[in-house]
Protein backbone atom coordinates (compact mmCIF):
# COMPACT_ATOMS: atom_id res chain seq x y z
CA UNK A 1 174.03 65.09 128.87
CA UNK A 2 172.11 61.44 128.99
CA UNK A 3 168.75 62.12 128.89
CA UNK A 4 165.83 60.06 128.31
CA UNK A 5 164.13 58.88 124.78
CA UNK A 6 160.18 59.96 124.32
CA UNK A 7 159.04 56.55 124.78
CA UNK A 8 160.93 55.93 128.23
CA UNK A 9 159.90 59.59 129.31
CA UNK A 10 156.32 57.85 128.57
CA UNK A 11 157.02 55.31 130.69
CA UNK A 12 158.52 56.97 133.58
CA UNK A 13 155.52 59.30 133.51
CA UNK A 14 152.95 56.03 133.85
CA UNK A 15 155.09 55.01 136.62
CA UNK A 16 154.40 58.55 138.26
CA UNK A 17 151.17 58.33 137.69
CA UNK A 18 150.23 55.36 139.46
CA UNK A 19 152.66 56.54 142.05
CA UNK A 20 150.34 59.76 142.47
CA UNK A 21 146.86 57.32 142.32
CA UNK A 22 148.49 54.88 144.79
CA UNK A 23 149.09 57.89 147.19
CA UNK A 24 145.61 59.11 146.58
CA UNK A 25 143.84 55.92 147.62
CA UNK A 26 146.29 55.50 150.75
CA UNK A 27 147.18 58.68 152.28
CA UNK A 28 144.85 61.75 151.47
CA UNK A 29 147.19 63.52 154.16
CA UNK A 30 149.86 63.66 152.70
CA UNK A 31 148.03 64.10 149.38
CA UNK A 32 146.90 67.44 149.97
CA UNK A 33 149.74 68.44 152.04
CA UNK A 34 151.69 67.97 149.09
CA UNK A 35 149.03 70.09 147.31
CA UNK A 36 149.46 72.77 149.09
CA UNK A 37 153.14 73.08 148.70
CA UNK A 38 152.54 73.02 145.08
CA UNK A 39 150.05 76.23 145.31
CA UNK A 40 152.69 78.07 147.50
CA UNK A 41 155.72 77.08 145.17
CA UNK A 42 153.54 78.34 141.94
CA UNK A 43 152.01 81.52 144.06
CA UNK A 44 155.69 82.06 145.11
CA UNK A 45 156.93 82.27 141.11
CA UNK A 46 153.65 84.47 140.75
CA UNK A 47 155.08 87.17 143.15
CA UNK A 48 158.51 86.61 141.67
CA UNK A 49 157.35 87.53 138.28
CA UNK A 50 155.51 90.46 139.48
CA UNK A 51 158.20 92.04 141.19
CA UNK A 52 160.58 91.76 138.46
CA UNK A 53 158.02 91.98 135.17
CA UNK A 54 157.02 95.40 136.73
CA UNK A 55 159.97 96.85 138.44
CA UNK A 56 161.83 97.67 136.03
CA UNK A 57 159.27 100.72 134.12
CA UNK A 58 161.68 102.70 132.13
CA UNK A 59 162.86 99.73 130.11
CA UNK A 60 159.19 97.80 129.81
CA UNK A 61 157.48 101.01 129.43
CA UNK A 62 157.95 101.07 125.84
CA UNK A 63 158.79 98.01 125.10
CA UNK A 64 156.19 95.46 126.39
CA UNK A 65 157.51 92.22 124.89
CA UNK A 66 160.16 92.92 127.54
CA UNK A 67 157.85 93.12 130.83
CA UNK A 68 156.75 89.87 129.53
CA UNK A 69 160.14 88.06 128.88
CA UNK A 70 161.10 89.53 132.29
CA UNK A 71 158.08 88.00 134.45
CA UNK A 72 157.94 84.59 131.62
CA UNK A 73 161.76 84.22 132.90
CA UNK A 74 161.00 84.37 137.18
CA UNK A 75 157.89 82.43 137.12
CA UNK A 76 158.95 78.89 136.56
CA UNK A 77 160.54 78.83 139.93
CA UNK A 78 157.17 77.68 140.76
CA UNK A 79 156.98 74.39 138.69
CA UNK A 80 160.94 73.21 139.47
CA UNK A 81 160.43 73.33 142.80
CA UNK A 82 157.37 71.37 142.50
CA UNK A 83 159.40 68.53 139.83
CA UNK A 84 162.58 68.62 141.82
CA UNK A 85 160.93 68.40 145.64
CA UNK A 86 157.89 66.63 144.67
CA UNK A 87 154.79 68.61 145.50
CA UNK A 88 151.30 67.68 143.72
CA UNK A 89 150.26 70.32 141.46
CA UNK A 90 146.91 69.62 139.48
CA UNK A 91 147.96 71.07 136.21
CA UNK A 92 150.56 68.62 136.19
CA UNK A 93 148.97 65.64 137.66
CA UNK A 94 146.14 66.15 134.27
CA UNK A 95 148.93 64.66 131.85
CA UNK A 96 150.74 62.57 134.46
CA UNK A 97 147.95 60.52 135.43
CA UNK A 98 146.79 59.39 132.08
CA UNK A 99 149.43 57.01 130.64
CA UNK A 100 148.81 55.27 134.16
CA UNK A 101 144.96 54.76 133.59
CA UNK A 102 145.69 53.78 129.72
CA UNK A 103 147.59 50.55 131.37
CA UNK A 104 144.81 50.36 133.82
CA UNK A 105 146.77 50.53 136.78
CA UNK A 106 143.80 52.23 138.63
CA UNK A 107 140.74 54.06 137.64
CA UNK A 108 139.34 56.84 136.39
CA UNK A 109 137.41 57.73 139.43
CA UNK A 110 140.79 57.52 141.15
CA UNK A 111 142.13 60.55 138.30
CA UNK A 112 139.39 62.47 139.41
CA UNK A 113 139.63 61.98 142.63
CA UNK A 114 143.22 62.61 142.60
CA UNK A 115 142.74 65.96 140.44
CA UNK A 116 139.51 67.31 142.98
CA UNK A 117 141.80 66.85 146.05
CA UNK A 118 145.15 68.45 145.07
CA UNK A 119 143.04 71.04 143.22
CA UNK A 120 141.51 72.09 146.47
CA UNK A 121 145.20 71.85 148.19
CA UNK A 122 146.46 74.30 145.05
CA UNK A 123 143.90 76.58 146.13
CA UNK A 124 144.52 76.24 150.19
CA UNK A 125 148.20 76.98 150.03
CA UNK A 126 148.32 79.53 146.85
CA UNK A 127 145.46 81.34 148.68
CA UNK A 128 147.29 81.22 152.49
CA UNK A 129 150.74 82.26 150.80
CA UNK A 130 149.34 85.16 149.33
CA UNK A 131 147.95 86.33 152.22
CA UNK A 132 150.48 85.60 154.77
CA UNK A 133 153.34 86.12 152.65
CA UNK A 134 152.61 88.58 150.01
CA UNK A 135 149.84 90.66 151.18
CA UNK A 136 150.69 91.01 154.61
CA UNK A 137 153.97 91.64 153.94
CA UNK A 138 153.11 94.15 151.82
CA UNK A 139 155.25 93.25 148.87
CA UNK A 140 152.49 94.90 146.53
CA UNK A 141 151.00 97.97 147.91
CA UNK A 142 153.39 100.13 146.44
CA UNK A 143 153.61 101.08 142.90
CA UNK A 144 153.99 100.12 140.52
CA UNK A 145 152.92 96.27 141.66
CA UNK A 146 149.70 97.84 143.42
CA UNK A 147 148.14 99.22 139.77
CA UNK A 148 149.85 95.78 138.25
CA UNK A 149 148.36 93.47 140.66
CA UNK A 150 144.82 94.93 140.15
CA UNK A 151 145.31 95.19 136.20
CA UNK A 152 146.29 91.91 136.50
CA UNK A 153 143.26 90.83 138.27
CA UNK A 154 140.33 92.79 136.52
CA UNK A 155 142.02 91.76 132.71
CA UNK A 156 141.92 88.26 133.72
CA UNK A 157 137.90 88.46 134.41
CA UNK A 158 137.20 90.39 131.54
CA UNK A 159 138.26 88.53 128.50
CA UNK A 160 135.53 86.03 126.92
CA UNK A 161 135.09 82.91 128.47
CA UNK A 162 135.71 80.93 125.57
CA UNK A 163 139.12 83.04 124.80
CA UNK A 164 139.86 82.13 128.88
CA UNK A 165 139.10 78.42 128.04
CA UNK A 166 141.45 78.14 124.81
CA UNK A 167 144.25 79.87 127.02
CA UNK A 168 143.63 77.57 129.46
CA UNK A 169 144.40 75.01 126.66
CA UNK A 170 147.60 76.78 125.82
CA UNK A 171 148.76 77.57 129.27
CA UNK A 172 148.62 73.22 130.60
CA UNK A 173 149.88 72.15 126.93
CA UNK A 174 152.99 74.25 127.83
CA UNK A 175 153.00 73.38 131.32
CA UNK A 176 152.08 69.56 131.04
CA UNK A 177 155.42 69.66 128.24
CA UNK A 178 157.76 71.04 130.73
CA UNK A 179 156.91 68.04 132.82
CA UNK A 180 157.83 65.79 130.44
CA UNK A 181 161.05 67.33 129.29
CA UNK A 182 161.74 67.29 132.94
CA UNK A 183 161.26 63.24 133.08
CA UNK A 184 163.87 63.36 130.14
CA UNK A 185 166.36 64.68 132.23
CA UNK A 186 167.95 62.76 135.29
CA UNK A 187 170.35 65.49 136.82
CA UNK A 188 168.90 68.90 138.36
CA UNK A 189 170.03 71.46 135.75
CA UNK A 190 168.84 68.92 133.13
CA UNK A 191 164.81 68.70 135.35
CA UNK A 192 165.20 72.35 135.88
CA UNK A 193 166.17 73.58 132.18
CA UNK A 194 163.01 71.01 130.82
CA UNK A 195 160.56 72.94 133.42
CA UNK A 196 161.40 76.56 132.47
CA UNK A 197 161.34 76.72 128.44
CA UNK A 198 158.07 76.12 128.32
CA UNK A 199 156.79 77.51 131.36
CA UNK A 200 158.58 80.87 130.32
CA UNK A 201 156.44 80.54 126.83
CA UNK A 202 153.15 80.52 128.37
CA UNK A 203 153.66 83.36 130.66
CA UNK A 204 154.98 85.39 127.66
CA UNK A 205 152.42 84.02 125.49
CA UNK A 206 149.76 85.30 128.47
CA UNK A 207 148.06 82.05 128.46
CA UNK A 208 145.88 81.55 131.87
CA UNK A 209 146.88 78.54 134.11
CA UNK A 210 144.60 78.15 136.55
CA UNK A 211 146.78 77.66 139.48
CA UNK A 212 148.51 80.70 139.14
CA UNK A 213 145.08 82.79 138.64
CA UNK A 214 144.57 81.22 142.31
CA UNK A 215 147.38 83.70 142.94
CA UNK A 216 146.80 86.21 140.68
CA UNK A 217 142.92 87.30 141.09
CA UNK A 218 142.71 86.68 144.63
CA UNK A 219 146.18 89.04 145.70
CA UNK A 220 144.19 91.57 143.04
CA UNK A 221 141.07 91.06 144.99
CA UNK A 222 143.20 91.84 148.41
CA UNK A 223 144.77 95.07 146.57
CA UNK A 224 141.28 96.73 145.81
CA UNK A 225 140.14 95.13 142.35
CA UNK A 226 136.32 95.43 142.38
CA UNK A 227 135.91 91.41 141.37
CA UNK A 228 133.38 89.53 142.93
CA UNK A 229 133.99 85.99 144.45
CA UNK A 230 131.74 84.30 141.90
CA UNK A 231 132.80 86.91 139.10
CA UNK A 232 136.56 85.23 139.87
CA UNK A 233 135.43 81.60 139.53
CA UNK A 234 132.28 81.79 136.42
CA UNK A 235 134.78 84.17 134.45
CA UNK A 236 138.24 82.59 135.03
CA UNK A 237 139.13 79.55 136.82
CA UNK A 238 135.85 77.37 135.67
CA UNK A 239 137.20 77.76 131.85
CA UNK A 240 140.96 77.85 132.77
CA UNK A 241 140.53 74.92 134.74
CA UNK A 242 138.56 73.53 132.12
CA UNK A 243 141.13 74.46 129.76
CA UNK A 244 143.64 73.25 131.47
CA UNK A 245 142.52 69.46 131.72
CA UNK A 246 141.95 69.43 127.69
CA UNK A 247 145.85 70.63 127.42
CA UNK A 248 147.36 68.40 129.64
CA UNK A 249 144.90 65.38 129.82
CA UNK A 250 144.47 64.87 126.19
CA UNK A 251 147.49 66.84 124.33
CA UNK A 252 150.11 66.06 126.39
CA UNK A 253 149.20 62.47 128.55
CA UNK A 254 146.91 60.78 126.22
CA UNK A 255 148.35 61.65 123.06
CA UNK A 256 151.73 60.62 123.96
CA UNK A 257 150.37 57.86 125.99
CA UNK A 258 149.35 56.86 122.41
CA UNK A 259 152.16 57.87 120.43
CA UNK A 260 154.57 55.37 122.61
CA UNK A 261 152.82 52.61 122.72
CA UNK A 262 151.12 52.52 125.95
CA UNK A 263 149.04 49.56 126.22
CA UNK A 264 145.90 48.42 129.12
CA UNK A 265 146.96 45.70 131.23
């Protein structure tokens, strides 16, 4: 196994970065239709988990670690597909972004415009999958994944924002890490092994990502969970999301953007 040192992971990530601003600036198209892939692929892991967390009740029933190892071990189906086929997820694009704009190969308005646009395409395609594919399909009204799915939903609205942000923190630091052990790697198993450790940590860990709560609260929502549109947003996603930037942007891109010697132009 020849995979790469931290300081050319670093560098391969600044080259993906200005990759992802050059294709921002030129072709918002494609931007956002990569976006939404990336909100499918994650909302796609999200049902995965479900199913399998919660399907099995007589072994998770009293032993809840085990629920949580079993949905921690589907979900990052969502993030290889998104390494390995190239979709634009936001979560990721908050670390991957930054060692770019610390060698000034564009600007900062061109992060956040980058992060705004495939944030909305997150939403568009998590939000149409779980319609079309999930709740249409009816892959949750049954029990036990209808009382899950609106458990799910209403816990996620109902812890303190500030315990939502710092999970948020949690959830991209893990996320924004599998990325980078994925640039170590060169072969598939390698990209796909790098994504999942992680990944599988924060889901066990219950961290909030807000990409997946794009999933998450809205199928809940869908199932019956009395949660109000702006309820959803104020309680969850504005200090995931929030969250989220501080663990990828700074923990993961800027401090290793640092660490390895990344240098402005």
């Amino acid at each position: 196994m020849q995979i790469r040192v931290p300081r050319e992971i670093t560098e391969t990530a600044a080259s993906a970065g200005a990759a992802k601003a050059s294709l921002t600036v030129n072709s918002t198209g494609r931007l956002l239709t990569a976006a939404c892939l990336a909100g499918a692929y994650i909302a796609l892991g999200g049902i995965l988990s479900l199913v399998v967390g919660f399907g099995f009740p007589e072994i998770t029933g009293g032993n809840p670690s085990m629920q949580k190892l079993l949905s921690g071990c589907m979900f990052p189906i969502g993030l290889i597909l998104v390494v390995v086929l190239g979709a634009e997820l936001f979560t990721g694009n908050n670390a991957l972004l930054i060692p770019s704009y610390m060698k000034r190969e564009h600007s900062m308005a061109t992060v956040v415009r980058n992060w705004t646009l495939v944030y909305i395409g997150n939403f568009i395609g998590a939000l149409l999958f779980t319609w079309l594919m999930v709740y249409a399909c009816g892959l949750t009204a049954a029990e036990p994944y209808h009382s899950a799915i609106t458990g799910i939903a209403k816990a996620k609205v109902s812890m303190p924002w500030l315990t939502v942000l710092l999970k948020g923190i949690g959830a991209n630091w893990c996320v924004c890490l599998a990325v980078w052990l994925a640039l170590a790697g060169k072969t598939f198993f390698e990209k796909a092994l790098g994504c999942w450790l992680p990944v599988m940590a924060f889901v066990v860990l219950g961290y909030e990502h807000s990409i997946a709560n794009m999933f998450f609260i809205p199928l809940g929502m869908m199932e019956g969970a009395e949660i109000g549109i702006g309820e959803a947003v104020w309680c969850n996603l504005i200090p995931a999301t929030i969250g989220n930037i501080i663990g990828g942007a700074l923990l993961v891109g800027t401090v290793y953007g640092y660490l390895h010697g990344i240098r402005r132009k």
